[in-house]
Protein backbone atom coordinates (compact mmCIF):
# COMPACT_ATOMS: atom_id res chain seq x y z
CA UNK A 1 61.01 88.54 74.06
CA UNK A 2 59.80 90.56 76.60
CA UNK A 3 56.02 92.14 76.06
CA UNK A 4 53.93 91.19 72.91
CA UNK A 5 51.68 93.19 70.77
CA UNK A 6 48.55 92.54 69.98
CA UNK A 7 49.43 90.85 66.84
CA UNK A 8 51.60 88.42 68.28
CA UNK A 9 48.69 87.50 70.52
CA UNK A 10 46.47 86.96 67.59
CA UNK A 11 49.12 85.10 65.59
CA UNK A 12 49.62 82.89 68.68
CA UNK A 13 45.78 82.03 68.72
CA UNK A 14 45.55 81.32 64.89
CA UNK A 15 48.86 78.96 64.81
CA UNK A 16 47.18 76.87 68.23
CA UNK A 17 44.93 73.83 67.79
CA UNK A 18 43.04 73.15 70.68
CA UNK A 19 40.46 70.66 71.42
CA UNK A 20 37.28 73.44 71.72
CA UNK A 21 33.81 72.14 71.39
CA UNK A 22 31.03 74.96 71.35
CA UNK A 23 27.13 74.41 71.01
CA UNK A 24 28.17 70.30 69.83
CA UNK A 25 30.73 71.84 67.24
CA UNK A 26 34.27 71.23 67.22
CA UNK A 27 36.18 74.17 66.41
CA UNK A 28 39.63 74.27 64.56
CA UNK A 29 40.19 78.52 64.22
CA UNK A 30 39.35 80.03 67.23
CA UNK A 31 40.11 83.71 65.73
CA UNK A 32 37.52 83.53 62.74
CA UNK A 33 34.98 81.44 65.10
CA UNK A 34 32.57 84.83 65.40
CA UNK A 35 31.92 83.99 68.95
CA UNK A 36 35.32 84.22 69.85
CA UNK A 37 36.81 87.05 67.68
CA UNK A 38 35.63 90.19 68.94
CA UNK A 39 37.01 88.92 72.82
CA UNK A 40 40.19 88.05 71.08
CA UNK A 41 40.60 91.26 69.77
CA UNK A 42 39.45 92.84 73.00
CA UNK A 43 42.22 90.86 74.81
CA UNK A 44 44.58 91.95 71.90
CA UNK A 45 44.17 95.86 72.54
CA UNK A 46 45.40 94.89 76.15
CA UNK A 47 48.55 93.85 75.19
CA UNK A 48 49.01 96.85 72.51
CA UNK A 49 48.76 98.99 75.13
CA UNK A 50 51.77 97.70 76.73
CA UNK A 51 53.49 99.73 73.72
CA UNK A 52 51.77 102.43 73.43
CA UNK A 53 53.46 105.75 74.89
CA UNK A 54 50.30 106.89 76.99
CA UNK A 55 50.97 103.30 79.25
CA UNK A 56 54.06 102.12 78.67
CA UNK A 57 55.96 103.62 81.79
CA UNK A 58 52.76 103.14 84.08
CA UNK A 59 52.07 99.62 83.16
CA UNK A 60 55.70 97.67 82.34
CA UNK A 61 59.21 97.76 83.82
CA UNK A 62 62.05 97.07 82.41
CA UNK A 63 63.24 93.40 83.89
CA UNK A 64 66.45 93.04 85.73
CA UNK A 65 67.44 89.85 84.98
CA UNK A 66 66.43 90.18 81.63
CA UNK A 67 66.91 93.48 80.23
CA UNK A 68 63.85 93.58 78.34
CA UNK A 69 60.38 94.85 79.01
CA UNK A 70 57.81 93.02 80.96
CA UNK A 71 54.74 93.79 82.63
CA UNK A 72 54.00 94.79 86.05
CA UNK A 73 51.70 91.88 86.99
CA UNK A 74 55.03 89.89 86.74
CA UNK A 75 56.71 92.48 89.74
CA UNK A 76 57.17 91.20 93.05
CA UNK A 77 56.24 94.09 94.99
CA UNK A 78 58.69 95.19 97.57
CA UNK A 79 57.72 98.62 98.43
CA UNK A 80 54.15 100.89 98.68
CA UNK A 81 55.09 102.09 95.25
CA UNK A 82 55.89 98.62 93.72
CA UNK A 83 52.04 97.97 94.80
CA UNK A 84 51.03 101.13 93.13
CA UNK A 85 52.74 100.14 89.92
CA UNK A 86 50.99 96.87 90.12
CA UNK A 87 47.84 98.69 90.50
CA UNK A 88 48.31 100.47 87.51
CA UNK A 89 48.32 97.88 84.81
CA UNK A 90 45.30 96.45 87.09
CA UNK A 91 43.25 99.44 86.91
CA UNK A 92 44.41 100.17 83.18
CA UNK A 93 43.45 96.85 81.62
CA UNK A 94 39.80 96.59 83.85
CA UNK A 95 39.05 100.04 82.42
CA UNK A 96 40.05 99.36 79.15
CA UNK A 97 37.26 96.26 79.48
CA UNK A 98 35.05 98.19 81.99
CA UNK A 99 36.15 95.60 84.58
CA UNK A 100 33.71 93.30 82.77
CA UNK A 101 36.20 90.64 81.68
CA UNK A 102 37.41 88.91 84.79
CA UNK A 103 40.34 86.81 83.63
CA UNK A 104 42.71 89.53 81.47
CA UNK A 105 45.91 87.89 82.07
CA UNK A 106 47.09 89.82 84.59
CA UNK A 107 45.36 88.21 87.08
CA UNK A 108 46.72 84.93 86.72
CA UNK A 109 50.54 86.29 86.18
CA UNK A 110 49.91 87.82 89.30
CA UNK A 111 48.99 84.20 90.74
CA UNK A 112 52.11 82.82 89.20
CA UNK A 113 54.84 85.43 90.12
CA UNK A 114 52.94 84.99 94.23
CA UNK A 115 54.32 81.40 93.84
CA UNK A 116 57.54 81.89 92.15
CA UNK A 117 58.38 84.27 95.25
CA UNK A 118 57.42 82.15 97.53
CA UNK A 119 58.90 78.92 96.22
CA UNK A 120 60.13 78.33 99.52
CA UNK A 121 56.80 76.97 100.08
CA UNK A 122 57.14 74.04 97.36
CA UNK A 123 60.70 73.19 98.40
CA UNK A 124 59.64 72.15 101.38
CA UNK A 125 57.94 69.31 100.40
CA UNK A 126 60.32 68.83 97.32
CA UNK A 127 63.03 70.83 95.52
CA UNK A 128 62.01 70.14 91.61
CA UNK A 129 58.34 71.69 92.36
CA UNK A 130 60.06 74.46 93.80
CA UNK A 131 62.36 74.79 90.43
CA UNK A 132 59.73 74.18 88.27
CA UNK A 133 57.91 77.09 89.40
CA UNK A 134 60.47 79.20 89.32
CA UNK A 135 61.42 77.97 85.77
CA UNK A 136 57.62 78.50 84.90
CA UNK A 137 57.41 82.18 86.16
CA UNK A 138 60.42 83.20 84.02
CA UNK A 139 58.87 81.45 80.93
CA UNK A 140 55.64 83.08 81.22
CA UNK A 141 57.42 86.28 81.89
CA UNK A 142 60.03 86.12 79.01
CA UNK A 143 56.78 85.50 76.60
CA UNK A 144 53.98 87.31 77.53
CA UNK A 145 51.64 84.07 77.97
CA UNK A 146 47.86 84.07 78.35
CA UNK A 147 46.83 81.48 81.17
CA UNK A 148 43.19 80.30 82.23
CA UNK A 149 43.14 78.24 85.34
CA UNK A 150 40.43 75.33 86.90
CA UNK A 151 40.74 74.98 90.26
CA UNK A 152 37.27 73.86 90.78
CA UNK A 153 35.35 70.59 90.64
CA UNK A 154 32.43 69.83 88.47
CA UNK A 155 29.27 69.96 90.78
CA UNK A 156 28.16 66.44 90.89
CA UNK A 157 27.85 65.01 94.59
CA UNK A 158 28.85 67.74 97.04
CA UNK A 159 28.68 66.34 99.67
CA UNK A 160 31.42 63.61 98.94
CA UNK A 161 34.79 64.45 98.78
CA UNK A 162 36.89 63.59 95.35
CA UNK A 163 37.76 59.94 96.34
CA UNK A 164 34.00 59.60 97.45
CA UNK A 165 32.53 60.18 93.63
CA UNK A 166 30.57 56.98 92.26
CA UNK A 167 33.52 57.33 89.18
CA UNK A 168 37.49 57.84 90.77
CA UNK A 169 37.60 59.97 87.68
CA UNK A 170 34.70 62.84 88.21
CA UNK A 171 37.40 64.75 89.60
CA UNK A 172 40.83 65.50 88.29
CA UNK A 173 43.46 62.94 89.18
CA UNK A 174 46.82 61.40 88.69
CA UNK A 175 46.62 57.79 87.18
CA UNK A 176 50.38 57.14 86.60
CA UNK A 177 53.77 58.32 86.95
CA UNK A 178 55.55 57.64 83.55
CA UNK A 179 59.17 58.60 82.39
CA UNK A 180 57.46 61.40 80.25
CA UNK A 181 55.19 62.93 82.51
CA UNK A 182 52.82 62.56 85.18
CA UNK A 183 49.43 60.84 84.02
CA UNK A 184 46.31 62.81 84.72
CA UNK A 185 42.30 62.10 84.49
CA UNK A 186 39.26 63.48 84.67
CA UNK A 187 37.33 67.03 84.94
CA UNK A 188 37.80 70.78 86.29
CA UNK A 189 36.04 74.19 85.99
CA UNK A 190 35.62 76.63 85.32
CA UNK A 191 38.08 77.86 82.47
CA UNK A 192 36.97 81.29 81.68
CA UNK A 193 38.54 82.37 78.21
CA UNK A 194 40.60 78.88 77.88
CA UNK A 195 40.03 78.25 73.85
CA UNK A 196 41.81 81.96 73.29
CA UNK A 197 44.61 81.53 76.02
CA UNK A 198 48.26 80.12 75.32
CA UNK A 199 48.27 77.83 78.65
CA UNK A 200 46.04 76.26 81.65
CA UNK A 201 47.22 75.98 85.21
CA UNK A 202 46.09 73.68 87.27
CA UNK A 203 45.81 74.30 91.45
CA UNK A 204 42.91 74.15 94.72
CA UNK A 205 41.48 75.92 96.94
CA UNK A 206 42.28 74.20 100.46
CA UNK A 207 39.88 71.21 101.38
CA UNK A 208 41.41 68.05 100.63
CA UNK A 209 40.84 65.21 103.13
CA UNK A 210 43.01 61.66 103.33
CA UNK A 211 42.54 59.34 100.48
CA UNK A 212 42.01 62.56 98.14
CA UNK A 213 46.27 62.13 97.26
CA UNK A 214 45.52 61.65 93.67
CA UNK A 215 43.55 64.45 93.39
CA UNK A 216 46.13 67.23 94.89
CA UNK A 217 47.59 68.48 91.73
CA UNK A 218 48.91 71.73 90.27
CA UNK A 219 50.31 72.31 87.16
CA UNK A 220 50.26 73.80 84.22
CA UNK A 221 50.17 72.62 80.37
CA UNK A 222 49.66 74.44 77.05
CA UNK A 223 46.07 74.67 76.39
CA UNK A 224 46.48 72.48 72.80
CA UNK A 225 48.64 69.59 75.00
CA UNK A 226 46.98 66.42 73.81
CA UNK A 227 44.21 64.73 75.75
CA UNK A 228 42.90 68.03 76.69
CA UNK A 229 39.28 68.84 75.85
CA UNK A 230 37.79 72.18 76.18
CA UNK A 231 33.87 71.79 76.39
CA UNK A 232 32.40 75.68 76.52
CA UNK A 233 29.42 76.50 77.33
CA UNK A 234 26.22 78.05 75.92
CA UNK A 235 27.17 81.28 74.31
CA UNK A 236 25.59 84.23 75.86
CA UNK A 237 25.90 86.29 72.19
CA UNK A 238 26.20 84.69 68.77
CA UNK A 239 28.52 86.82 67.57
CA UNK A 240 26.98 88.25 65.00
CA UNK A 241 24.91 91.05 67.11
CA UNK A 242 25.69 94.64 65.84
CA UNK A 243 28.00 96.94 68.19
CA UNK A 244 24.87 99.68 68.75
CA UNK A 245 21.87 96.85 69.76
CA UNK A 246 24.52 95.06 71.99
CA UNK A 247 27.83 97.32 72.95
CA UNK A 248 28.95 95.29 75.64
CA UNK A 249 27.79 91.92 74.81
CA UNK A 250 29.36 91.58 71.06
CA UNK A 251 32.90 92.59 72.63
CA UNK A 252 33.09 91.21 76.05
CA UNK A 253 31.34 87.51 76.12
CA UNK A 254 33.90 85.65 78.26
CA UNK A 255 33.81 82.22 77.17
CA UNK A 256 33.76 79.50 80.32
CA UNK A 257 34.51 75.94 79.64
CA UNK A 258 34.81 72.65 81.67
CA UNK A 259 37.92 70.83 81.14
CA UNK A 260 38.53 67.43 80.32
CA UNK A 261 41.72 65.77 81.03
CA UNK A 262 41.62 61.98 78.72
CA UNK A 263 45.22 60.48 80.44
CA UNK A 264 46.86 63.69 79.19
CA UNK A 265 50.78 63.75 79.95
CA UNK A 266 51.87 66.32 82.21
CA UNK A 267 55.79 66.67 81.51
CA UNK A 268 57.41 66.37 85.00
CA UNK A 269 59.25 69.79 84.62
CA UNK A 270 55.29 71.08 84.78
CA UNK A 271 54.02 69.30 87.97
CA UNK A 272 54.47 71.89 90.93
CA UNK A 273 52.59 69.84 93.66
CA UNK A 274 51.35 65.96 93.39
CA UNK A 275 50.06 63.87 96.08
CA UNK A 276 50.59 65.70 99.04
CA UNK A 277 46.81 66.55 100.74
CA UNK A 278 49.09 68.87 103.08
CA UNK A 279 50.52 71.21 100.78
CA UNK A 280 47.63 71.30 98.39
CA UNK A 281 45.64 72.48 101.50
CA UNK A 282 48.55 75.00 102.26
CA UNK A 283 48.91 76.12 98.84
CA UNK A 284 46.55 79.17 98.24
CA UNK A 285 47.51 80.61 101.92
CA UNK A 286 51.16 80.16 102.12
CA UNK A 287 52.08 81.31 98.45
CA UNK A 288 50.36 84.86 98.24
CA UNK A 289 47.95 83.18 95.51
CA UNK A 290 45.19 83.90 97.47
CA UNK A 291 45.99 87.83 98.70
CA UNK A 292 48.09 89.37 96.18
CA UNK A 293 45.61 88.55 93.22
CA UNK A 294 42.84 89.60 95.43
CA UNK A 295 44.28 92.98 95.04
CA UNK A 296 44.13 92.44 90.88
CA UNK A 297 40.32 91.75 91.42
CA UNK A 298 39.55 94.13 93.85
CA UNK A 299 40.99 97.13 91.28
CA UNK A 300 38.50 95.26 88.60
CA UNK A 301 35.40 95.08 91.05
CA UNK A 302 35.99 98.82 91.81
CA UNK A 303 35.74 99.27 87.83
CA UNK A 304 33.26 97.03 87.30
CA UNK A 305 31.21 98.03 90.41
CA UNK A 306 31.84 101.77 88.99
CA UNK A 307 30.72 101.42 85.33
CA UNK A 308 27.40 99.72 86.50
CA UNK A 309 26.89 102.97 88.82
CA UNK A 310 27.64 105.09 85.98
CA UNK A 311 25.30 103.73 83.40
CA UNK A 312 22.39 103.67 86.40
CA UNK A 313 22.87 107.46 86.81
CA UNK A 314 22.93 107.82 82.99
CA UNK A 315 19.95 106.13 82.73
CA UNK A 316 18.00 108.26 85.11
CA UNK A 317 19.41 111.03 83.78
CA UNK A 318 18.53 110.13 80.07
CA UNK A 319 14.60 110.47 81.09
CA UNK A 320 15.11 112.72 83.60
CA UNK A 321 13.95 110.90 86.94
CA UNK A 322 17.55 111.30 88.96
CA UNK A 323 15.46 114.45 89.78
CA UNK A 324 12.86 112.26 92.62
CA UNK A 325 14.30 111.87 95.88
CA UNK A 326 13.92 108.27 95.88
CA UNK A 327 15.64 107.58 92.88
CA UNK A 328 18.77 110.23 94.46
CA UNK A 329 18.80 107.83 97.28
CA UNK A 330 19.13 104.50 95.34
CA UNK A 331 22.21 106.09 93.20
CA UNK A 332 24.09 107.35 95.95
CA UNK A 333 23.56 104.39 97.46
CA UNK A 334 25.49 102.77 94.63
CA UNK A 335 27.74 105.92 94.52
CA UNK A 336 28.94 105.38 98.27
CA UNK A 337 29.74 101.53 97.50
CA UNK A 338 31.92 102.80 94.92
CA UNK A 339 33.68 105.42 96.87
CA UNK A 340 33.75 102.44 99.97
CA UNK A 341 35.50 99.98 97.81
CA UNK A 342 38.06 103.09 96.86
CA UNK A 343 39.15 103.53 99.95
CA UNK A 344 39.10 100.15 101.02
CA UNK A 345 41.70 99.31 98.07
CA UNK A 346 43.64 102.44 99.41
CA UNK A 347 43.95 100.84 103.08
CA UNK A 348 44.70 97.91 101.39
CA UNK A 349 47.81 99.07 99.64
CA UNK A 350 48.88 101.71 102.57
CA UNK A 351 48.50 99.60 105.57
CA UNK A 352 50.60 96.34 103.29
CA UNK A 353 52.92 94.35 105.37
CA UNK A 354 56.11 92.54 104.64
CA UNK A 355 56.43 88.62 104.96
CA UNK A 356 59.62 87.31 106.34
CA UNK A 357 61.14 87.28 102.82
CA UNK A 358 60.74 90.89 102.27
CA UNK A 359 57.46 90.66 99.78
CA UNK A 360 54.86 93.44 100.19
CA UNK A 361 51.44 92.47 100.91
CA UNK A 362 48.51 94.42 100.75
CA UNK A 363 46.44 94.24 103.68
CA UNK A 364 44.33 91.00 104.08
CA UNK A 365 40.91 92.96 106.41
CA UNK A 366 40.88 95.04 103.62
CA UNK A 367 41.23 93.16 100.74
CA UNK A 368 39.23 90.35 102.36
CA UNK A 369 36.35 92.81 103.14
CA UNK A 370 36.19 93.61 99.49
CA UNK A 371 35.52 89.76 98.84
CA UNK A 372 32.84 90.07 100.97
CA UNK A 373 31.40 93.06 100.14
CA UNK A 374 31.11 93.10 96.17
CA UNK A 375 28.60 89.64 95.83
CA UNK A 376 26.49 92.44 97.16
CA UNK A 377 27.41 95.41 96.34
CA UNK A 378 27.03 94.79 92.30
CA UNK A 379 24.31 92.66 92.51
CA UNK A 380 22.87 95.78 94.25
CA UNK A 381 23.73 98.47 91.30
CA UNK A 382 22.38 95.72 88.69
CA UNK A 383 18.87 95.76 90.75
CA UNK A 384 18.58 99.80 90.48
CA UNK A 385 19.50 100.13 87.03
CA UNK A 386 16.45 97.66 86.58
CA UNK A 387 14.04 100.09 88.38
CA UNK A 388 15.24 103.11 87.44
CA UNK A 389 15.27 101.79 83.70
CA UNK A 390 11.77 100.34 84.29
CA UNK A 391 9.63 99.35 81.05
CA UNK A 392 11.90 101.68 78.95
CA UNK A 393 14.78 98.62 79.33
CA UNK A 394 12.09 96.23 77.24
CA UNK A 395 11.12 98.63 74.51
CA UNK A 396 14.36 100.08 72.91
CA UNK A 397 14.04 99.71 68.77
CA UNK A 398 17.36 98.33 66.83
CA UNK A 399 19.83 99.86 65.06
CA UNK A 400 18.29 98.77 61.57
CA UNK A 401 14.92 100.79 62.43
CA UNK A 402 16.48 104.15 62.92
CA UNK A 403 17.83 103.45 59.70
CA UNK A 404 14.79 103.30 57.87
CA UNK A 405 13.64 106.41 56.66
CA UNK A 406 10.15 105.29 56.94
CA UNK A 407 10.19 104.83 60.81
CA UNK A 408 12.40 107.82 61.69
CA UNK A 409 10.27 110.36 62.50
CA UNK A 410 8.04 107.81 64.97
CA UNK A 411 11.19 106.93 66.88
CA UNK A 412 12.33 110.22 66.70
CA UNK A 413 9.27 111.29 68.63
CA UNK A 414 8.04 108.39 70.83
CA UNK A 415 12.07 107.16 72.36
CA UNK A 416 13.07 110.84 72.97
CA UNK A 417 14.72 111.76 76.02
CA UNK A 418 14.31 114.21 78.53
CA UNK A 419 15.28 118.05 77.14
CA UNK A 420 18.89 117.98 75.35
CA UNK A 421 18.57 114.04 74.74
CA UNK A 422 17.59 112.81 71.40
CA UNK A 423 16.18 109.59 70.59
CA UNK A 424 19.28 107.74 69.18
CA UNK A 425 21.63 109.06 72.73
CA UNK A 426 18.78 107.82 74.84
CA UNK A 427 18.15 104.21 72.86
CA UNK A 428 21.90 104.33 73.21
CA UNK A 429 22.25 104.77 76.64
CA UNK A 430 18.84 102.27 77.34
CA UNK A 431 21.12 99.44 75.57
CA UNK A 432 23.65 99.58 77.08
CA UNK A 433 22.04 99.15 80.00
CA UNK A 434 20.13 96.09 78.90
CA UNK A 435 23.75 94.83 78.06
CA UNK A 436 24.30 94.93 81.54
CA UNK A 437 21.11 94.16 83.67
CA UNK A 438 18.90 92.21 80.98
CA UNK A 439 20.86 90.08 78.61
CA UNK A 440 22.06 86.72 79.35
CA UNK A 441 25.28 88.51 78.96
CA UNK A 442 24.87 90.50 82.27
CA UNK A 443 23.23 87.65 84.07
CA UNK A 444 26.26 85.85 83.89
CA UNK A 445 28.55 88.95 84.47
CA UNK A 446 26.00 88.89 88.03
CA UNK A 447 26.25 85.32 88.48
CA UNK A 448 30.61 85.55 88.34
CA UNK A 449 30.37 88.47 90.74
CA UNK A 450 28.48 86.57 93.00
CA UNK A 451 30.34 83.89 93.46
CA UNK A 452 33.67 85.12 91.86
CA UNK A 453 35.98 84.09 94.52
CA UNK A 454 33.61 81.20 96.11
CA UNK A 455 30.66 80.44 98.00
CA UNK A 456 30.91 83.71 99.64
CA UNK A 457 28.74 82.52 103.10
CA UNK A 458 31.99 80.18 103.31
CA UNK A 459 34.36 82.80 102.70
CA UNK A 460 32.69 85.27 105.46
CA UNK A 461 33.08 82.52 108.04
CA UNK A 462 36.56 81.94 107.38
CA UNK A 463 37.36 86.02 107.38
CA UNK A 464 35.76 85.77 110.64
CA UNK A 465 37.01 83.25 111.97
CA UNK A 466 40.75 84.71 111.16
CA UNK A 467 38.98 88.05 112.63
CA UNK A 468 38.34 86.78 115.91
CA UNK A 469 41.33 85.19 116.44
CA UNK A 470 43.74 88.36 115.71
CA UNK A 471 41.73 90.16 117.74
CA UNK A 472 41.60 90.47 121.63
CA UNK A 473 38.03 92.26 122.16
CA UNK A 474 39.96 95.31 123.83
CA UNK A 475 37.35 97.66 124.17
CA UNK A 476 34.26 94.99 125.88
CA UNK A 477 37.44 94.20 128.38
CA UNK A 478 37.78 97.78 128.85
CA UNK A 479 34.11 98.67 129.30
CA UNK A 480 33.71 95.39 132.08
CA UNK A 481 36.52 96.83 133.82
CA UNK A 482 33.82 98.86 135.80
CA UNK A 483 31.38 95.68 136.87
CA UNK A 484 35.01 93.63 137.88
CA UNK A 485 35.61 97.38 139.51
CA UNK A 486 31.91 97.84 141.13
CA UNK A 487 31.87 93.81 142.39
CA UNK A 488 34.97 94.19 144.33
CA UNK A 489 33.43 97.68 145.79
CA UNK A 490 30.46 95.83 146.96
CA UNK A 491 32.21 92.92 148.56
């Protein structure tokens, strides 16, 4: 099959029956459910673009084992270029969604093809994970699939481990091994976009101790398998908000959900890793599923980081304060992160390494430095578009009021803009800033950034922890040769 349109995305979501409860509702058609249907048919315009002549050739390759079409997120980059081809659909589908939805499917294909090229990893511990994989990669490939993934626990007792939880359950686990499948139980987050996705895969970040077995899984399922509930969250938008009062909100609300696995089957040609605390602790280093789809979110961050910049220097510029030094300062404060992250990416990609079986990886300082950086950075550009929008953010009128005839002139007059900028560009430009810095919408776009790739105090330690130890300290040895030089001079 190859790539899919659009169409056969939405055709996929309308024939699938999940298990989706929103706000205590079950749902049974995710497409016409107006929460979800202006996401779907954001997601939708990301694979169209996949066949449309302006992308095409930047975004897919033709497949070599296959002869058909297939996106780049499924290359295994072997070369500086094959990274910059990767980049491309990265940087073309987070700027098609302003880098605002952070779980297009390229990111997890990316995660998936990292562990197809590096089943060597799985067939060390046994040979059918190692062919499942592989088997998986090509069948995500060959059709285009949308995956979610939960690879985190629900926050109950942290400071248990799994096997410590008052129920063995809280946490995902295997119950049984059956002829069918592999018996699993119990609760993961945090599914972002799982009710309008074709699959769910299943896999940890390291931290497993002994007695968690049971709870070192990875796998993946379709996302209607049986057993398989899909609780979401409040929505952030009801889905009936107009495109002018709310331009990023009514298109972008990325759904999150806890999963809920009732002793749902997982066929044994699905099950990658089971009961091994060793290589579920090994897993996210030692397959690329931790650094080569850093480099997918780091490309998004840059776009997301970049829009937020560009709608704060809008917004000063709408009313005309970008002229006051202090307000210059805050911007190109924002302006340098977003020129820092730039280059960072382009270190990334131009100082890659091989591993031993010939796969190009983009640098880990770099791409680890990013991590660090953005739970800042964009946290940062949220905060200035909040002073630099000041009261204006809480005032802006709706759609339906410039409308009436009755209140045109008024608005006309009181929410005009600085010379050149009428009142419907500068309400305009106000809301979409709201979108961003106000709304619940943007407080949870802030809250994902934070914490997008973890508790990022943890992840700092363990970048410099890894710093330390590849490093020798050259230069303080070099600068104490002088006192070792001076102490034998005196003695």
């Amino acid at each position: 099959m190859g790539i899919r349109t659009g169409a056969d995305y939405i055709q996929a979501v309308k024939k699938r029956q999940p298990e989706v409860w929103l706000s205590g509702r079950r749902i049974t058609n995710m497409f016409d459910e107006v929460v979800f249907k202006q996401p779907i048919l954001e997601i939708a315009k990301l694979y169209d673009m996949q066949h449309d002549s302006e992308f095409q050739e930047k975004i897919t390759h033709i497949c070599e084992e296959t002869g058909e079409r297939v996106n780049n997120a499924f290359l295994v980059p072997k070369s500086f270029d094959d990274l910059k081809r990767r980049r491309a659909v990265f940087e073309a589908f987070a700027k098609a969604t302003f880098g605002l939805m952070g779980r297009t499917p390229d990111f997890l294909n990316v995660v998936v093809t990292s562990m197809y090229y590096n089943s060597w990893f799985f067939e060390k511990y046994n040979k059918d994970w190692a062919e499942n994989v592989r088997n998986y990669y090509k069948y995500l490939r060959d059709n285009d699939l949308f995956l979610t993934h939960a690879i985190i626990n629900p926050q109950n007792d942290r400071s248990k481990t799994s096997h410590q939880q008052n129920d063995t359950y809280t946490h995902l686990g295997a119950v049984k091994e059956t002829s069918e499948g592999l018996v699993v139980r119990g609760a993961k987050m945090l599914a972002t976009l799982a009710p309008i996705t074709d699959e769910v895969i299943i896999y940890s970040f390291p931290g497993f101790a002994p007695g968690d077995e049971k709870y070192a899984l990875a796998f993946a399922i379709p996302i209607e398998t049986p057993g398989l509930r899909i609780i979401c969250r409040e929505p952030m938008q009801d889905g009936t908000r107009s495109l002018y009062d709310h331009p990023l909100a009514s298109r972008f609300e990325e759904m999150d959900a806890l999963l809920v696995f009732d002793d749902v089957v997982v066929p044994w040609d699905r099950v990658f890793l089971y009961n091994n605390v060793e290589a579920a602790n090994k897993l996210y280093p030692m397959t690329g599923a931790g650094q080569q789809p850093a480099h997918q979110s780091g490309v998004r961050g840059l776009i997301k980081l970049q829009f937020a910049t560009e709608v704060a220097m809008k917004v000063a510029d709408t009313i005309g304060v970008d002229g006051y030094l202090n307000v210059q300062n805050d911007l190109a404060e924002l302006a340098q992160s977003v020129e820092s992250i730039r280059a960072l990416l382009n270190v990334a990609e131009y100082e890659h390494t091989f591993t031993e079986y010939g796969e190009a990886m983009p640098d880990y300082v770099a791409l680890e430095t990013i991590r660090g950086l953005l739970p800042k950075m964009y946290p940062r550009a949220i905060e200035v578009m909040q002073i630099v929008g000041a009261g204006g953010l809480l005032m802006s009128p709706t759609g339906a009021d410039f409308n009436n005839e009755a209140l045109r002139d008024e608005i006309d007059k009181y929410y005009v803009g600085r010379e050149g900028i009428s009142s419907l560009e500068r309400v305009s430009v106000f809301k979409l800033a709201w979108d961003l810095c106000g709304e619940a919408f943007g407080q949870r776009l802030l809250q994902y950034e934070r914490y997008y790739t973890g508790d990022p105090i943890r992840k700092r330690g363990i970048f410099y922890n890894n710093y330390k130890r590849q490093r020798s300290l050259d230069l303080v040895d070099e600068a104490l040769k002088v006192s070792v030089l001076e102490k034998k001079v005196n003695n």
